[in-house]
Every structure is written in structure tokens, then in C-alpha cells.
N, C-alpha and C. Protein backbone atom coordinates (compact mmCIF):
# COMPACT_ATOMS: atom_id res chain seq x y z
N UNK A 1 17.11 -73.16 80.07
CA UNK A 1 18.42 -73.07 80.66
C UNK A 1 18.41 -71.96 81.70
N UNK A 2 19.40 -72.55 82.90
CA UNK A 2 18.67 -71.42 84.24
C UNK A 2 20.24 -70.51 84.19
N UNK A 3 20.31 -69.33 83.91
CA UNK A 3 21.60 -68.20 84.14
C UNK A 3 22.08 -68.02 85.58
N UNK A 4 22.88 -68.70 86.05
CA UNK A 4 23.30 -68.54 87.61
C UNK A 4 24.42 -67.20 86.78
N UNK A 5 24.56 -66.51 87.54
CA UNK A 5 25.56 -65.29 87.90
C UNK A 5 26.01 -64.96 88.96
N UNK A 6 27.63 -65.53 89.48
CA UNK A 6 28.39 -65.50 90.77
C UNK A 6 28.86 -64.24 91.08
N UNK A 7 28.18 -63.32 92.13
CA UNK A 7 28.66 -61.64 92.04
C UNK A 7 29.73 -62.16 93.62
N UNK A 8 30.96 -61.76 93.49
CA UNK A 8 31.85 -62.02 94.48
C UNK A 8 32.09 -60.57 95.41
N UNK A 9 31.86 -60.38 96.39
CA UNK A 9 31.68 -59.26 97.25
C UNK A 9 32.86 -58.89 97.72
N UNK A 10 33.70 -58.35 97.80
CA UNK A 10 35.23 -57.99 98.98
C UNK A 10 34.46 -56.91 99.47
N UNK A 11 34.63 -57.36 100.67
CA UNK A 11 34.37 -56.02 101.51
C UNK A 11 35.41 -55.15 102.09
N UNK A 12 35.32 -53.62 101.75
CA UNK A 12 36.74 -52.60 101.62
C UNK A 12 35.70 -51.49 102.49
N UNK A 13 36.97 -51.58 103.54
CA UNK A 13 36.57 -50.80 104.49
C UNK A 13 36.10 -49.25 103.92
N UNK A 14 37.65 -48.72 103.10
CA UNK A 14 37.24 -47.55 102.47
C UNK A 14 36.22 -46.96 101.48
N UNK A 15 35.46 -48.60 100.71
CA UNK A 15 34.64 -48.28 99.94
C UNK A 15 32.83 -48.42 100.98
N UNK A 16 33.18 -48.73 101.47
CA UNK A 16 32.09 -49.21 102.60
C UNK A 16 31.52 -47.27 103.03
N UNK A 17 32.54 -46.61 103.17
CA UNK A 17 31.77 -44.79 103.57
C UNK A 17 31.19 -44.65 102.59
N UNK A 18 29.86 -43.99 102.34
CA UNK A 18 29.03 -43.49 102.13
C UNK A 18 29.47 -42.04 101.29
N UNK A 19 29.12 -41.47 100.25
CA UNK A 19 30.00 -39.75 100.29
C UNK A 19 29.39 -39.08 101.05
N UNK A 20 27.99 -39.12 102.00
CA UNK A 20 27.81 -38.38 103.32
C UNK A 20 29.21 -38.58 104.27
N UNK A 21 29.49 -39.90 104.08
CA UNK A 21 30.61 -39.85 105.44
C UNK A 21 32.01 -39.47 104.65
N UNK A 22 32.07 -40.07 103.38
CA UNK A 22 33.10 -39.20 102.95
C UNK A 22 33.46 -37.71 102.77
N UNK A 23 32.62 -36.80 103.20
CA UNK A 23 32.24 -35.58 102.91
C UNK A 23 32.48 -35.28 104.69
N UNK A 24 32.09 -35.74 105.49
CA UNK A 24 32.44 -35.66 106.76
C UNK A 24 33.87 -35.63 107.04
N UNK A 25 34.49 -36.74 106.76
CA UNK A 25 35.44 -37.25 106.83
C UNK A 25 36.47 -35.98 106.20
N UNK A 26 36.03 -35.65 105.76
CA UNK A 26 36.94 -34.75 104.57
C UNK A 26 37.02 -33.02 105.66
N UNK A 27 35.59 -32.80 106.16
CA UNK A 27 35.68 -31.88 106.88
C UNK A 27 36.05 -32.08 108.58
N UNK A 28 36.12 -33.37 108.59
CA UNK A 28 36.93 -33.54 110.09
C UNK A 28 38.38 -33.16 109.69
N UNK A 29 39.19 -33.40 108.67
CA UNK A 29 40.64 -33.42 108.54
C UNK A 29 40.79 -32.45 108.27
N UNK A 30 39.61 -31.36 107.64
CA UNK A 30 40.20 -30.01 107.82
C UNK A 30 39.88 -29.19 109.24
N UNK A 31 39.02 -29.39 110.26
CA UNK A 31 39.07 -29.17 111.33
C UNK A 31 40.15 -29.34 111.94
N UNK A 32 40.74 -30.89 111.91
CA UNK A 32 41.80 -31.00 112.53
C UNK A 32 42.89 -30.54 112.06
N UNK A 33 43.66 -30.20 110.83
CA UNK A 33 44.41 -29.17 110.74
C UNK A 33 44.39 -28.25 110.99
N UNK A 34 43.32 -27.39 110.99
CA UNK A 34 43.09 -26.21 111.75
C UNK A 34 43.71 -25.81 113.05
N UNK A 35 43.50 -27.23 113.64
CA UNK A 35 43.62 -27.27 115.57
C UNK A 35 45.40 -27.40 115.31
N UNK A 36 45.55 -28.23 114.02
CA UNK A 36 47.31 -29.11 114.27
C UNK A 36 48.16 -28.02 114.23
N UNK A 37 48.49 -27.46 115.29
CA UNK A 37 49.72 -26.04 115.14
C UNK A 37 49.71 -25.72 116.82
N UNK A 38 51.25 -25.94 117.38
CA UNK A 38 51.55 -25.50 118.69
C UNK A 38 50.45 -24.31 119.14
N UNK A 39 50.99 -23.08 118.19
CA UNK A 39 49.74 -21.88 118.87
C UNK A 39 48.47 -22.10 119.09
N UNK A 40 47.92 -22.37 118.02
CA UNK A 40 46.48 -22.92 117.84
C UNK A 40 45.55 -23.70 119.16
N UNK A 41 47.01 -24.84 119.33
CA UNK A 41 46.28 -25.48 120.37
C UNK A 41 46.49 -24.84 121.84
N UNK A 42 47.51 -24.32 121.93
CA UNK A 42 47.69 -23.23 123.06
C UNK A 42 46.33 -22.32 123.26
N UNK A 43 46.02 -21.54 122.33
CA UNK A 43 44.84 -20.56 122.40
C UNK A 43 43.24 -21.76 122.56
N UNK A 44 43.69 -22.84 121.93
CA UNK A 44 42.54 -23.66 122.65
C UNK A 44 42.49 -23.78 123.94
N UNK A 45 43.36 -24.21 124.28
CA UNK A 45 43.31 -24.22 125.84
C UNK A 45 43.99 -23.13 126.72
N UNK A 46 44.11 -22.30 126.02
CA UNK A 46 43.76 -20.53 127.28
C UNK A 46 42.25 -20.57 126.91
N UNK A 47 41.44 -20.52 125.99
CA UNK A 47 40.76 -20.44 125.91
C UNK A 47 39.06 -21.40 126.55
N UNK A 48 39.95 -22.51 126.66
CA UNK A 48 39.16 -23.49 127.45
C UNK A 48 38.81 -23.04 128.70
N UNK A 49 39.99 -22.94 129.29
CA UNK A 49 40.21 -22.18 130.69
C UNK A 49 40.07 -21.37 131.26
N UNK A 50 39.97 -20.06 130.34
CA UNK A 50 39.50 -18.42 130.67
C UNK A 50 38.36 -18.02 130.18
N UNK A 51 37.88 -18.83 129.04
CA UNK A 51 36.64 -18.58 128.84
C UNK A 51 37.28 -17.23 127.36
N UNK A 52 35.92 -16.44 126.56
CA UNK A 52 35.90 -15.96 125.42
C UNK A 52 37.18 -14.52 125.75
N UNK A 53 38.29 -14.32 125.36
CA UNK A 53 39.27 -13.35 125.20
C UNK A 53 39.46 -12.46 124.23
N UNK A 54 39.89 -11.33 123.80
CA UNK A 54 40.41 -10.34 123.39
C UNK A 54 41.64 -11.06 122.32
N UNK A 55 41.74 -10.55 121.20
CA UNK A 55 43.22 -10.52 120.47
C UNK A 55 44.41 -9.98 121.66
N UNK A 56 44.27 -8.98 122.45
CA UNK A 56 45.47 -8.39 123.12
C UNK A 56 45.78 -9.44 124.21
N UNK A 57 44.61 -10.03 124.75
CA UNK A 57 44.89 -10.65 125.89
C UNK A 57 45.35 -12.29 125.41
N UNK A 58 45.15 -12.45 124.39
CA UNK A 58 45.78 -14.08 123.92
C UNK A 58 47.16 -13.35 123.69
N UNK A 59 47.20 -12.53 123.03
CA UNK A 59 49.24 -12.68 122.42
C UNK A 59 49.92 -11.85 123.52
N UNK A 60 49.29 -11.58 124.66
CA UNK A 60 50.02 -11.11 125.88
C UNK A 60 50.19 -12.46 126.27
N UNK A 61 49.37 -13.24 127.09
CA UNK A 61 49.42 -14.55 127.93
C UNK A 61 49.81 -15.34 127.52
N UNK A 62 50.13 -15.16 125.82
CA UNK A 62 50.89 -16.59 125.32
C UNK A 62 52.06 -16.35 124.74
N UNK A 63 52.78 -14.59 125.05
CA UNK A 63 53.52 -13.96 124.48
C UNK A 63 53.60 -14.55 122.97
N UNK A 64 53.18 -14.12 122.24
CA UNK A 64 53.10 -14.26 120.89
C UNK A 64 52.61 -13.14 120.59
N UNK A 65 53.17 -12.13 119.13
CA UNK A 65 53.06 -11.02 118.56
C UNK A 65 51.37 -11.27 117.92
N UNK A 66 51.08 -9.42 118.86
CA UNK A 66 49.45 -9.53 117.73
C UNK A 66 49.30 -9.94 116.28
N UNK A 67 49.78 -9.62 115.56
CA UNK A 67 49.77 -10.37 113.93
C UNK A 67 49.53 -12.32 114.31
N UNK A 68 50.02 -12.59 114.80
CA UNK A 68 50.61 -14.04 114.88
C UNK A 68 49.35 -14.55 115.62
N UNK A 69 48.40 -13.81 116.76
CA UNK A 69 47.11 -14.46 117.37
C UNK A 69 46.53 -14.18 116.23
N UNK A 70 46.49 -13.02 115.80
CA UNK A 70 45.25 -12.96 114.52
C UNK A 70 45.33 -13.66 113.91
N UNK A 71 46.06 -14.27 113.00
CA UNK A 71 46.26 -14.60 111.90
C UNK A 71 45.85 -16.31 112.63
N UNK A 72 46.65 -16.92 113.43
CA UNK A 72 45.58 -18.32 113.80
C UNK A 72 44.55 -18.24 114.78
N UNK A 73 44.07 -16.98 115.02
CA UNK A 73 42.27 -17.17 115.05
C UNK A 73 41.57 -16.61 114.13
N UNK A 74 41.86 -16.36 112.93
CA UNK A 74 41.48 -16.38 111.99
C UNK A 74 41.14 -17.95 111.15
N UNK A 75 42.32 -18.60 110.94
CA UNK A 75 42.36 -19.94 110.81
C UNK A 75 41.46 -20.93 111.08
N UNK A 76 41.56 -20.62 112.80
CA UNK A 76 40.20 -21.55 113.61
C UNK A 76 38.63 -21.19 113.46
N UNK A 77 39.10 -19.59 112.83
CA UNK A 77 37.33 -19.19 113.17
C UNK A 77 36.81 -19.73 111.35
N UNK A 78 37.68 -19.62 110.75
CA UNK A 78 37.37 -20.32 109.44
C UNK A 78 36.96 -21.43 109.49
N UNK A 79 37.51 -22.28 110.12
CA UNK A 79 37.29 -23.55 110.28
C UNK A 79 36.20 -23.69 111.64
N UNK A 80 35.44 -22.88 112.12
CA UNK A 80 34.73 -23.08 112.77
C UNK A 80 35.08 -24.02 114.17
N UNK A 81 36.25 -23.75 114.77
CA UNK A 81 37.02 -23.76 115.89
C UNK A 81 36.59 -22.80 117.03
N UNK A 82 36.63 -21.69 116.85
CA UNK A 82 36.23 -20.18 117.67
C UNK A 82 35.32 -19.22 116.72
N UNK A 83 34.98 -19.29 117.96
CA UNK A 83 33.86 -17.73 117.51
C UNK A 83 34.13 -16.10 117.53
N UNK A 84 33.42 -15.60 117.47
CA UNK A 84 33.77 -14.10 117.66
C UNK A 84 32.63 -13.28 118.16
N UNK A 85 32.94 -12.53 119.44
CA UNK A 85 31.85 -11.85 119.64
C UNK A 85 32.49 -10.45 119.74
N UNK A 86 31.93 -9.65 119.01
CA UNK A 86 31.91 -8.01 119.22
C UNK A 86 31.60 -7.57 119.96
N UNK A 87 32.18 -6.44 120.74
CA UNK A 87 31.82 -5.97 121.92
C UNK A 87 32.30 -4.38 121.74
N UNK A 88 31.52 -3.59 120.66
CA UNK A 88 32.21 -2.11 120.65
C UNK A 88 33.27 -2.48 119.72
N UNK A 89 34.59 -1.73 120.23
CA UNK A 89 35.83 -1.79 119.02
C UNK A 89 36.55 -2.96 119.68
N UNK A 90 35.90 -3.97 120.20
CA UNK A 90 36.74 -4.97 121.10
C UNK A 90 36.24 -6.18 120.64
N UNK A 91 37.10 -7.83 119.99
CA UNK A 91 36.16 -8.79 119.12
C UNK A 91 36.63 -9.68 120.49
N UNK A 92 35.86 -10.48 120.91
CA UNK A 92 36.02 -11.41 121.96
C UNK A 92 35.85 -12.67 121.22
N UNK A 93 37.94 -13.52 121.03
CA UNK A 93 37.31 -15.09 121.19
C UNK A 93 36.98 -15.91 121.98
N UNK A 94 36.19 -17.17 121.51
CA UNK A 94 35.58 -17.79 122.23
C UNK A 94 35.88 -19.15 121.64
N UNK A 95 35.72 -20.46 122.18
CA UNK A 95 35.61 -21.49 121.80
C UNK A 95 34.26 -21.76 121.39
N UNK A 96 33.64 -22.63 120.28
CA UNK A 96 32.55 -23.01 119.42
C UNK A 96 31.65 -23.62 119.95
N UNK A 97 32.07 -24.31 120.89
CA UNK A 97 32.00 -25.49 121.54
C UNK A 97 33.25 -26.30 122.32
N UNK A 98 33.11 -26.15 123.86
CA UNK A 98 33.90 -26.78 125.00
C UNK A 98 34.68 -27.80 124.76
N UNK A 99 33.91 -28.51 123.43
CA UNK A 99 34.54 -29.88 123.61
C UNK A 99 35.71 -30.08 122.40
N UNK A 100 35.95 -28.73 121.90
CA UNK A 100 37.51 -28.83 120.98
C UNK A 100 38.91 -28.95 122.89
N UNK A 101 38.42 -28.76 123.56
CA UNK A 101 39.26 -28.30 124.43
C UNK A 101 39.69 -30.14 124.87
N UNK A 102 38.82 -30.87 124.09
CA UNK A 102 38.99 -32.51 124.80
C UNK A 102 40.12 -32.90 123.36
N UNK A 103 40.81 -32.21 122.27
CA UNK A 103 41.12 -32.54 121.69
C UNK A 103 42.87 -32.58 122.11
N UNK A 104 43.13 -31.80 123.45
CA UNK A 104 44.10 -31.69 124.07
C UNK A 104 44.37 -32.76 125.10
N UNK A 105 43.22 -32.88 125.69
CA UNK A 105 43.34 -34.04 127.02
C UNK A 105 43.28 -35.47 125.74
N UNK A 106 43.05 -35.76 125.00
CA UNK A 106 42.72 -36.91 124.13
C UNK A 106 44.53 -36.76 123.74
N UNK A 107 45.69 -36.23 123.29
CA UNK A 107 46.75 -36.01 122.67
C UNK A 107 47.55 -36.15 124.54
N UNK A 108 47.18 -35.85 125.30
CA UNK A 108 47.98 -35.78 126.57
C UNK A 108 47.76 -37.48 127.03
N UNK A 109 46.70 -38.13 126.89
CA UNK A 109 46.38 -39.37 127.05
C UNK A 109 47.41 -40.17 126.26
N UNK A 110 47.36 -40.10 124.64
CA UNK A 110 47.52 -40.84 123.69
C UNK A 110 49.48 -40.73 123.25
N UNK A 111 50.06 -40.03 123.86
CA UNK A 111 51.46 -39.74 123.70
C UNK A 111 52.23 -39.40 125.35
């Protein structure tokens, strides 16, 4: 006697990721919260534009209180948004990489 066994497949988009890509996936959405905040994305793009800045010189140009730049470039540099370079008693941010700055022109497109 021959055992046929009918295995019926649905294919589910969500089960279809991998936990490599689920694990991705998981750290894209915390990137992008990181970025999701008026200031945040403001200092992205002074920052796109002027290149690596000072704490004094972001919450001057974007009038926003020093506590208030620190505290979301802190945020971004957690999340690996901006960098930090020391310079003496002076921390210079920087963007990580140019291309968080396309996360603005992509939102100016899309709305």
C-alpha cells in the first residue's frame, strides 16, 4: 500500500521573512523612529547641508534650547543616525552616512 501525503502550502507573505530579515526589519523600525520627530529630522537636514556641527550651533540655527538638541542627538546617535566627533571640549555632529538625508526628500516626494 503506497502512503500519498497532501502537504497544502499558503504562501504568507509575513511568514515568508527569514528571522535574519525579521531581525532587520525590527532594526529598520527602530531607526526609523529615531528619525520620526519634527526636530530630529530638522537636525538631519541642517546637518545634511552644513556638514558635522556643534550642540551650540544646531539649537542656535534651529532655535531650539541646548537640553532639547542634546537630548535628540543623543537619540539618533543611539540609534546610529549621527556620529560624534571630539574636537578638544567641543563634540561635532555629523551624519553616519549622507543617505539618512534621502529620508527627507523620499517624505517631500511621497506627501
Amino acid at each position: 500500500m503506497v502512503n500519498l501525503t497532501v502537504i497544502c502550502v499558503v504562501f504568507d507573505p509575513i511568514m515568508a521573512y527569514t528571522t535574519d530579515s525579521l531581525q532587520f526589519l525590527e532594526r529598520a523600525t527602530e531607526t526609523l523612529r529615531a528619525a520620526a520627530h519634527p526636530i530630529r529630522l530638522s537636525i538631519i537636514g541642517l546637518l545634511a547641508e552644513e556638514g558635522p556641527r556643534t550642540v551650540k550651533h544646531i539649537h542656535e540655527s534651529l532655535d531650539i534650547q541646548q537640553p532639547v538638541a542634546s537630548h535628540h542627538l543623543r537619540i539618533m546617535k543611539d540609534k546610529g543616525i549621527v556620529d560624534v566627533e571630539r574636537d578638544g571640549q567641543n563634540s561635532r555632529y555629523g551624519l553616519r552616512d549622507k543617505r539618512f538625508a534621502g529620508l527627507l526628500e523620499i517624505m517631500r516626494e511621497l506627501i
